[in-house]
C-alpha atoms as a PDB file:
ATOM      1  CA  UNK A   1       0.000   0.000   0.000  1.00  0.00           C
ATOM      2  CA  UNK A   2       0.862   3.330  -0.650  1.00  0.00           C
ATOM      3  CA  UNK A   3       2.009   5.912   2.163  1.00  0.00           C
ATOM      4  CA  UNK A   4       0.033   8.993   2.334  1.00  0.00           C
ATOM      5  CA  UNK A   5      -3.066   7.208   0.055  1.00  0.00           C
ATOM      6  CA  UNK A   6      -6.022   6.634   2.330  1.00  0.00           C
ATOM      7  CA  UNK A   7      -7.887   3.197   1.684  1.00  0.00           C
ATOM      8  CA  UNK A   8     -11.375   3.191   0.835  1.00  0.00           C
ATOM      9  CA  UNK A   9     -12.054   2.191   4.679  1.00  0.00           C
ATOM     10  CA  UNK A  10      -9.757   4.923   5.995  1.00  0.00           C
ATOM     11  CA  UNK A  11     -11.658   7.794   5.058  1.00  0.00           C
ATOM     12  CA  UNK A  12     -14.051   9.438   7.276  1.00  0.00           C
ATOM     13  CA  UNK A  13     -17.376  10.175   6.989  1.00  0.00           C
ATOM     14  CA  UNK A  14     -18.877  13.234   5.041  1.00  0.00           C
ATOM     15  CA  UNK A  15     -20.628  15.329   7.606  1.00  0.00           C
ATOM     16  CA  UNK A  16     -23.499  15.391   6.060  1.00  0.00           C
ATOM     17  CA  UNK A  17     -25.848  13.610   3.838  1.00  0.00           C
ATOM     18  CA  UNK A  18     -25.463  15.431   0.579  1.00  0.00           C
ATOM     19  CA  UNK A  19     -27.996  14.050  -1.194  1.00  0.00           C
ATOM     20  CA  UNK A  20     -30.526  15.543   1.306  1.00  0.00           C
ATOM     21  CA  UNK A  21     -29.194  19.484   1.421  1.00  0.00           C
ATOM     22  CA  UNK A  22     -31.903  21.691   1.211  1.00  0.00           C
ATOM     23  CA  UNK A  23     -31.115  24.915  -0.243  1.00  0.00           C
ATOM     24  CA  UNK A  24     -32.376  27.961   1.538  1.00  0.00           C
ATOM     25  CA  UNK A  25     -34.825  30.417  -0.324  1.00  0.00           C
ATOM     26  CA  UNK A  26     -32.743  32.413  -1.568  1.00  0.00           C
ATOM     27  CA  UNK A  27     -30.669  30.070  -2.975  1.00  0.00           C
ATOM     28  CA  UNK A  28     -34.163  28.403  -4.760  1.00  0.00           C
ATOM     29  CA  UNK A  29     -34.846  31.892  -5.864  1.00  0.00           C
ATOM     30  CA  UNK A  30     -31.360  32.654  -7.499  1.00  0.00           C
ATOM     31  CA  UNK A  31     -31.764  28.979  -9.229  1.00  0.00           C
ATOM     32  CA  UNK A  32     -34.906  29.442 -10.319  1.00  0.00           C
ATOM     33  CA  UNK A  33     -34.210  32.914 -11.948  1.00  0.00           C
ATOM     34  CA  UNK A  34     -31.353  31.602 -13.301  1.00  0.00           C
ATOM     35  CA  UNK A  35     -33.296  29.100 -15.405  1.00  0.00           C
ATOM     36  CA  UNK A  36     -35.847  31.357 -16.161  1.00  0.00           C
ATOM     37  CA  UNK A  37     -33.109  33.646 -17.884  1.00  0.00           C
ATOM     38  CA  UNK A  38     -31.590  30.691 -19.805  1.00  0.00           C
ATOM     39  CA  UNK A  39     -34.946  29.496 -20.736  1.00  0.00           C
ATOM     40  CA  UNK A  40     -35.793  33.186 -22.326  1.00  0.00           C
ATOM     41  CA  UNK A  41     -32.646  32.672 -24.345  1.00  0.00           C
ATOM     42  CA  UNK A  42     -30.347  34.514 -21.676  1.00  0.00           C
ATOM     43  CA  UNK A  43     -26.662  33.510 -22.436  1.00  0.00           C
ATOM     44  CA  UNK A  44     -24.325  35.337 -20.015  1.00  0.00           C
ATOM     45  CA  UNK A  45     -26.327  35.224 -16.534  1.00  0.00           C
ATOM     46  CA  UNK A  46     -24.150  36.213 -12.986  1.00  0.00           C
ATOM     47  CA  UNK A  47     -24.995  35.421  -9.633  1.00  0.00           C
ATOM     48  CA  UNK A  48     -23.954  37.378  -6.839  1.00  0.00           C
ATOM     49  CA  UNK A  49     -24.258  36.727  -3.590  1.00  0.00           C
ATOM     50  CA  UNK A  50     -21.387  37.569   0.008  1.00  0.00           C
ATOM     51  CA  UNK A  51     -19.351  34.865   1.096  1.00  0.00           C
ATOM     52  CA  UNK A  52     -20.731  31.691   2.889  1.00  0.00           C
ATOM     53  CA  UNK A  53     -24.262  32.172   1.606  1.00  0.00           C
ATOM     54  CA  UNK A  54     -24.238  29.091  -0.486  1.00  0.00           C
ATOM     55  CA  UNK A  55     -23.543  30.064  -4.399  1.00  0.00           C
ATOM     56  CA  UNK A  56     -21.492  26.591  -4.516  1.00  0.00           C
ATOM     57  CA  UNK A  57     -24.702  24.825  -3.941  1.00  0.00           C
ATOM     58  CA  UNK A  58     -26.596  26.961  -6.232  1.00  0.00           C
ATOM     59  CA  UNK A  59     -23.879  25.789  -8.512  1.00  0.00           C
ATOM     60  CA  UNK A  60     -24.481  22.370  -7.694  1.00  0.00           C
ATOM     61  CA  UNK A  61     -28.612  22.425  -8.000  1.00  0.00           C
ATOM     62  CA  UNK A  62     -28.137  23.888 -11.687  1.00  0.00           C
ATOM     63  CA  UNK A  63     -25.826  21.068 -12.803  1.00  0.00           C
ATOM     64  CA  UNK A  64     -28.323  18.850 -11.045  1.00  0.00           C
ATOM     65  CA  UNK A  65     -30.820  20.555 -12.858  1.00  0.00           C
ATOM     66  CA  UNK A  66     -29.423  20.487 -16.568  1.00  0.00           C
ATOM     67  CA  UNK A  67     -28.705  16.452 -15.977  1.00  0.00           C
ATOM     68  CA  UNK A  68     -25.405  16.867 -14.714  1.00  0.00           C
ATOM     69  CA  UNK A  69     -24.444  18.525 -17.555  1.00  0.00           C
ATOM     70  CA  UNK A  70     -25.240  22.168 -20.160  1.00  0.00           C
ATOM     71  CA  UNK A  71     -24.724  21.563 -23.628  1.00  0.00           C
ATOM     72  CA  UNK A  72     -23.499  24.728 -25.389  1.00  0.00           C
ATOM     73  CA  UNK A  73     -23.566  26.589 -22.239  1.00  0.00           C
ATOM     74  CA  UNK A  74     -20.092  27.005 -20.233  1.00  0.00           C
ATOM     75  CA  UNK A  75     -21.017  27.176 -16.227  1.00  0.00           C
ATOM     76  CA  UNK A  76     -18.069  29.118 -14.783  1.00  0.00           C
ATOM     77  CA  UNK A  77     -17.527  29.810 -11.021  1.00  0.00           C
ATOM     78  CA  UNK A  78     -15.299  32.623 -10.131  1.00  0.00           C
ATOM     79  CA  UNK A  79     -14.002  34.711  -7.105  1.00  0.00           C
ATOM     80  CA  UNK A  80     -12.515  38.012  -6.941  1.00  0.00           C
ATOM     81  CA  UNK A  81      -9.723  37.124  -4.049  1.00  0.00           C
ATOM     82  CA  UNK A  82      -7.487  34.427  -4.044  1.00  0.00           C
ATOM     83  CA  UNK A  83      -7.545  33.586  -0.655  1.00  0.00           C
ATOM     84  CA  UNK A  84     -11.348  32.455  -1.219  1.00  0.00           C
ATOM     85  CA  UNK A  85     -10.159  29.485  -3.974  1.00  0.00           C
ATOM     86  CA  UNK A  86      -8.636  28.282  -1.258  1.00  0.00           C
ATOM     87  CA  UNK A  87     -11.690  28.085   1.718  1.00  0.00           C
END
């Protein structure tokens, strides 16, 4: 075995169940205007919202939503500081 590589047994549990998140309302209202916008033929859509409020799951709900996938659309996160890539 390999030092430094975990075994399948080794790791530890996720926290939480992520299959049962439930996004708050404003992260249901930024998803849902989202895919309004793309619906109405909307091609270059931003969401903004502070720090820790969630866009990573909003991020996660509209890949979930477009099967996992958007064909002929590019879904880019982005931060403004460095230091955040790293939280």
């Amino acid at each position: 075995m390999n030092q430094g590589v975990l075994s399948e047994s080794q790791y530890p549990e996720p926290p939480v169940d992520r299959s049962t998140i439930t996004p708050r309302p404003y992260q249901v209202e930024a998803l849902e205007a989202t895919l309004q916008a793309y619906a109405q033929g909307q091609c270059r859509i931003l969401i903004v919202l502070p720090t820790g409020t969630g866009k990573t799951i909003i991020f996660a709900l509209l890949l979930k939503e477009r099967g996992g996938r958007a064909p002929g659309v590019a879904l880019v996160p982005s931060v403004r500081r460095r230091e955040l890539t790293t939280m």
